[in-house]
N, C-alpha and C. Protein backbone atom coordinates (compact mmCIF):
# COMPACT_ATOMS: atom_id res chain seq x y z
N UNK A 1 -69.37 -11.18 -12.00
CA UNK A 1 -68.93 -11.84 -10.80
C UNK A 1 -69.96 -11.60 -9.72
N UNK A 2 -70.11 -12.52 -8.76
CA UNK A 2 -70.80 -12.65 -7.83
C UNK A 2 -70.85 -13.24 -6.59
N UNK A 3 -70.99 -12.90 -5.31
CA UNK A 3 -70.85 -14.22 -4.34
C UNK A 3 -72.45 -15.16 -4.18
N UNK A 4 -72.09 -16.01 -3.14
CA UNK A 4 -73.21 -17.01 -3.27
C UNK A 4 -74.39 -16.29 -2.17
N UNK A 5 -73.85 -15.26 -1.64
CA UNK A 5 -75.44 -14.23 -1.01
C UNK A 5 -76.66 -13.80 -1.91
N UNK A 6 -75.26 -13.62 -3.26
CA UNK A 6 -76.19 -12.78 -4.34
C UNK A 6 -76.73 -13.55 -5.28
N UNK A 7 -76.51 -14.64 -5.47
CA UNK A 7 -76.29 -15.29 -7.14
C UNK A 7 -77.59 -15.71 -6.99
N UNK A 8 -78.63 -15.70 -5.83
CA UNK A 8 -80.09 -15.69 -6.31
C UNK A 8 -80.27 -14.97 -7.64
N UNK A 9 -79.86 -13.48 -7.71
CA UNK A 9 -80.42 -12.45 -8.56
C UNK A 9 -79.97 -13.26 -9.74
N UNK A 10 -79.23 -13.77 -10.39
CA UNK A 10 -78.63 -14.05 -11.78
C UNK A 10 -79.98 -14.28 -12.26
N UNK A 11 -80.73 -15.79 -11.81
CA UNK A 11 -81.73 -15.81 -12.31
C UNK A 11 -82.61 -14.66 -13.02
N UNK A 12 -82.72 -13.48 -12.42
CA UNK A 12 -83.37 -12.38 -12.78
C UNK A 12 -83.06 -11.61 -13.72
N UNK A 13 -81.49 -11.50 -14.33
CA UNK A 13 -80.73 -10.90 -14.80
C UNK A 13 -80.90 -11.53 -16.26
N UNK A 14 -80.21 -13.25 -16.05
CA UNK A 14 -80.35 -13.75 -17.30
C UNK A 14 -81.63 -13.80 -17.67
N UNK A 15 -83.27 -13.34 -17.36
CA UNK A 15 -84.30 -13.48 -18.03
C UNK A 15 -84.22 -12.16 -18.67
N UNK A 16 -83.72 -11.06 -18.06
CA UNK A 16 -83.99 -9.92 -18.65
C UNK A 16 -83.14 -9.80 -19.87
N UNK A 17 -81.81 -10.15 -19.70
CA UNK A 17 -81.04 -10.00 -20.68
C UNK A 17 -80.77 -10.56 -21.41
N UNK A 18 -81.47 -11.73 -21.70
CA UNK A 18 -82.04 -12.85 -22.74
C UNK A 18 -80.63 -13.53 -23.95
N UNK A 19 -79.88 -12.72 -23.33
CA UNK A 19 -78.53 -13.28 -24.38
C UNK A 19 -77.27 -14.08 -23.32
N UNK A 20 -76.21 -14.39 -24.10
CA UNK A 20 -75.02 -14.95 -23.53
C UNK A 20 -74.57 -14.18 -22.36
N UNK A 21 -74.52 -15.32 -21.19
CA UNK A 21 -74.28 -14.44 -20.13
C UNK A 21 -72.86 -15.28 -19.39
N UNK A 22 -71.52 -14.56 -19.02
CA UNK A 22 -70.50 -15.54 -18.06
C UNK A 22 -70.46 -14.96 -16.97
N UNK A 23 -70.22 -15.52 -16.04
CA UNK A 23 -70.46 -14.99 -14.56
C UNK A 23 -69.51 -16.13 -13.43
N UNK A 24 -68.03 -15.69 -13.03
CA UNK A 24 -68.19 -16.18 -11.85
C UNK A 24 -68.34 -16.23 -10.35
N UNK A 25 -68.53 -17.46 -9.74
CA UNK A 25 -69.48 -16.97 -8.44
C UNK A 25 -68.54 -17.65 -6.71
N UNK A 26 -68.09 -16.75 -6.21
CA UNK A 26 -67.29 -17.08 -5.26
C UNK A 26 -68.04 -17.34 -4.38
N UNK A 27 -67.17 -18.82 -4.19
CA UNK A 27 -67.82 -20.04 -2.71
C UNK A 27 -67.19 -20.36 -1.80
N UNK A 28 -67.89 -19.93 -0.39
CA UNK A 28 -66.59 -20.04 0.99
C UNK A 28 -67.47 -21.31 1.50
N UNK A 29 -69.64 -21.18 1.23
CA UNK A 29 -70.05 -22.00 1.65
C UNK A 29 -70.66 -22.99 0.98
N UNK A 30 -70.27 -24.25 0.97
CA UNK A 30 -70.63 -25.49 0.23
C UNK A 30 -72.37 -25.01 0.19
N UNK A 31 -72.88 -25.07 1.84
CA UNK A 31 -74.83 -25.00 2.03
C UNK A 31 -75.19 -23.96 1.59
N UNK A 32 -74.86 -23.20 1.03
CA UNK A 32 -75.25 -21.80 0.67
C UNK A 32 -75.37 -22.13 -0.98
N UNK A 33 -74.44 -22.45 -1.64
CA UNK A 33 -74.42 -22.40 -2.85
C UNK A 33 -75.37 -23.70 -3.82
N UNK A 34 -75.52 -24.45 -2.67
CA UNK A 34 -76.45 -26.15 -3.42
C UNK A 34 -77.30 -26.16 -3.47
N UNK A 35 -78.42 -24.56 -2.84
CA UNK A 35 -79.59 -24.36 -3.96
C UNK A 35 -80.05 -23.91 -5.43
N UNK A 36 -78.76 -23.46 -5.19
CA UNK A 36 -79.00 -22.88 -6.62
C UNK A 36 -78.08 -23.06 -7.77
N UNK A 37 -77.51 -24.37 -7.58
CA UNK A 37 -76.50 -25.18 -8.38
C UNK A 37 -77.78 -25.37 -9.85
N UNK A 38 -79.12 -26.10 -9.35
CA UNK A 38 -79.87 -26.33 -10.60
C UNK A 38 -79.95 -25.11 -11.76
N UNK A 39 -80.16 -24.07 -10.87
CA UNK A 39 -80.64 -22.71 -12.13
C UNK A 39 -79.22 -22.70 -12.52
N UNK A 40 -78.17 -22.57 -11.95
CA UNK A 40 -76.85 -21.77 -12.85
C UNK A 40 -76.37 -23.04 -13.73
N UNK A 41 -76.40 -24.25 -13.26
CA UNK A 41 -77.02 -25.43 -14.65
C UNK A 41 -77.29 -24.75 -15.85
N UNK A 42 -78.89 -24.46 -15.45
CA UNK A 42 -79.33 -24.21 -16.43
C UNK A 42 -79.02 -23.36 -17.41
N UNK A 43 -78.37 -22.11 -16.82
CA UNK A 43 -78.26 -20.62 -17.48
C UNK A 43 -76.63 -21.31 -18.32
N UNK A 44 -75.83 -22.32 -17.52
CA UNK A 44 -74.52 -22.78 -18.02
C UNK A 44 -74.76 -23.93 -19.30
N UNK A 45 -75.76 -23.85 -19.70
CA UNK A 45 -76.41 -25.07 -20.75
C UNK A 45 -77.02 -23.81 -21.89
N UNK A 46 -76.83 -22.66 -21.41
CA UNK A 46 -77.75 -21.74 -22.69
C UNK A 46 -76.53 -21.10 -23.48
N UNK A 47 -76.28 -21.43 -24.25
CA UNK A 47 -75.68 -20.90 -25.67
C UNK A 47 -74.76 -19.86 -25.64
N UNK A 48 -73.45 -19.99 -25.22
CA UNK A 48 -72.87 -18.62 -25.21
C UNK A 48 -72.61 -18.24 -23.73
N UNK A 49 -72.85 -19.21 -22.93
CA UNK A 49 -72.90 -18.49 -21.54
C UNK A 49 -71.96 -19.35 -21.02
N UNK A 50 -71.42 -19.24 -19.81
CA UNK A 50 -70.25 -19.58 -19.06
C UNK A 50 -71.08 -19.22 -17.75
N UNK A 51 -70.63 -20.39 -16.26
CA UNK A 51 -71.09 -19.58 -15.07
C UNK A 51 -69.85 -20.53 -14.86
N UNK A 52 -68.66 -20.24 -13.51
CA UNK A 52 -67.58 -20.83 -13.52
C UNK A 52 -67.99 -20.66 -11.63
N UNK A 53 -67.93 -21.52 -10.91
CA UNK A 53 -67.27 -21.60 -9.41
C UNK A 53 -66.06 -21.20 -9.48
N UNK A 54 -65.29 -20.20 -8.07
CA UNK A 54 -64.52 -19.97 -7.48
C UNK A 54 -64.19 -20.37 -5.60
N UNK A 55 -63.74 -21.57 -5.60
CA UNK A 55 -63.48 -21.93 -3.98
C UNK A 55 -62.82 -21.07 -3.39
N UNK A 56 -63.40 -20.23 -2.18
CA UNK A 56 -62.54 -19.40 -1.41
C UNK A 56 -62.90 -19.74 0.14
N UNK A 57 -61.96 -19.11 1.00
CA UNK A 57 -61.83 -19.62 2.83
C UNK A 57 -62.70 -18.30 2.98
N UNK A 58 -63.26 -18.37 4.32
CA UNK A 58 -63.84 -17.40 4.73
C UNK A 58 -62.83 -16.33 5.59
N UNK A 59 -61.40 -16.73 5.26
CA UNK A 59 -61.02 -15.40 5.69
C UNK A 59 -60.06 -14.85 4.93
N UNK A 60 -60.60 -15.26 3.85
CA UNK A 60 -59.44 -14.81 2.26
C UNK A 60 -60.78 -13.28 2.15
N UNK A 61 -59.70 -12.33 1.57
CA UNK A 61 -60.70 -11.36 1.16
C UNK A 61 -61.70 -11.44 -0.27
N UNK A 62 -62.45 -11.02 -0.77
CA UNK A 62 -63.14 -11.12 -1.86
C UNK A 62 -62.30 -10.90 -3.37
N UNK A 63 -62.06 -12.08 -3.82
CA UNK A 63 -61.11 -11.46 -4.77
C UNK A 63 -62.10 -11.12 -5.93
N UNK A 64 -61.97 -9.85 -6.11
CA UNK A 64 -63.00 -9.16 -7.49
C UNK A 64 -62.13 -9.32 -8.81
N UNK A 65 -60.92 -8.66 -8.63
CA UNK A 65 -60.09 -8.95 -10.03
C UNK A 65 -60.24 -10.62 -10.72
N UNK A 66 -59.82 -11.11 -9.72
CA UNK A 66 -59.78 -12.88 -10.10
C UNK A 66 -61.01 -13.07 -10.74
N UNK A 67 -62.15 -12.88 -10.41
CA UNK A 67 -63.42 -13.54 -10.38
C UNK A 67 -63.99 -12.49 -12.42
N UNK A 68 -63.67 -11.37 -12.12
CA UNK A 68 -64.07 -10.64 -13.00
C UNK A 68 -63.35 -10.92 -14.57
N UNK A 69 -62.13 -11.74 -14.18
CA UNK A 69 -60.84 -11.62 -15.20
C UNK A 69 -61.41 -13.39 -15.41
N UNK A 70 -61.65 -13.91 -14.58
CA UNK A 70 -62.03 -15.72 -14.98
C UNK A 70 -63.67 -15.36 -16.30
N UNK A 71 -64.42 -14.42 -15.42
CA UNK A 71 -65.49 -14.24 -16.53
C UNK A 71 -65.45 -14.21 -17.87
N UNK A 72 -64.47 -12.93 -18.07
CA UNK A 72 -64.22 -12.59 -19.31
C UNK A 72 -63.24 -13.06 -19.62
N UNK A 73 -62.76 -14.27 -19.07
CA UNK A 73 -62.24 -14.90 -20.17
C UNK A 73 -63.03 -16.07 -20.93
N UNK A 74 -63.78 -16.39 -20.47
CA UNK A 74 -65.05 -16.68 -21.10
C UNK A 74 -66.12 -16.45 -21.82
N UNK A 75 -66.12 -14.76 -22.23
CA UNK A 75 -67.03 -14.00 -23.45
C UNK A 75 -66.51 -14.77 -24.32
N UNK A 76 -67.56 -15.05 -25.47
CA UNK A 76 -66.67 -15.71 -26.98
C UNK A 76 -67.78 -14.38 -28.15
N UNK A 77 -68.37 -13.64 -27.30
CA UNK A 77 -68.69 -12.39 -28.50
C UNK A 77 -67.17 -11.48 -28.62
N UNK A 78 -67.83 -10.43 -29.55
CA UNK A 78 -67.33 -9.34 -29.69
C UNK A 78 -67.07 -8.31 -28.50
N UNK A 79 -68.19 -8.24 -28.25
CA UNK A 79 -68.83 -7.19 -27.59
C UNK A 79 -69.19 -7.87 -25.81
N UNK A 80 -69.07 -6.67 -24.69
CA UNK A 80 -69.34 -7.56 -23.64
C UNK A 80 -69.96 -6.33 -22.71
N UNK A 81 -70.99 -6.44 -21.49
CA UNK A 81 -71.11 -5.29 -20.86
C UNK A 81 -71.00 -5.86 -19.47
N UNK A 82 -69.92 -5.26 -19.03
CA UNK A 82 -69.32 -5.48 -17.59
C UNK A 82 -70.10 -4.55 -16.71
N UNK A 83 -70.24 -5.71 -15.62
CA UNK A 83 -71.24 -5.04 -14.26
C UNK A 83 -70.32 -5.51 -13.24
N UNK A 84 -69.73 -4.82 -12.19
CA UNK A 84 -69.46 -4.62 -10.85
C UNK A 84 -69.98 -4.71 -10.15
């Protein structure tokens, strides 16, 4: 899980970790998130991977459970390594 401050880094993440990656990414701002709609495309077109949007208000708190529990429900391995 991730918000749209951070979700630059994914890019960085999915090169290193070269396998199936799900991730979703909470959005309060439409302009914030429509640069980088192309890469999470991309990473959402690679084999095994899931990246899911979450619409949230900017004065809803960060929901981590929601966002973390939408991910993994999207692993289709065995095996999964959860990052916070």
């Amino acid at each position: 899980q991730t918000s749209e401050d951070r979700v630059w880094m994914v890019s960085f993440l999915v090169k290193r970790w070269g396998g199936p990656i799900s991730i979703a990414v909470y959005v309060v701002s439409e302009s914030s998130i429509r640069p980088e709609r192309k890469r999470l495309a991309r990473i959402n077109r690679q084999p095994g991977s899931s990246i899911v949007e979450v619409k949230g208000q900017p004065h809803e708190g960060y929901p981590i459970n929601r966002l973390r529990n939408l991910a993994l429900q999207r692993v289709i391995t065995s095996h999964f390594l959860l990052t916070d």
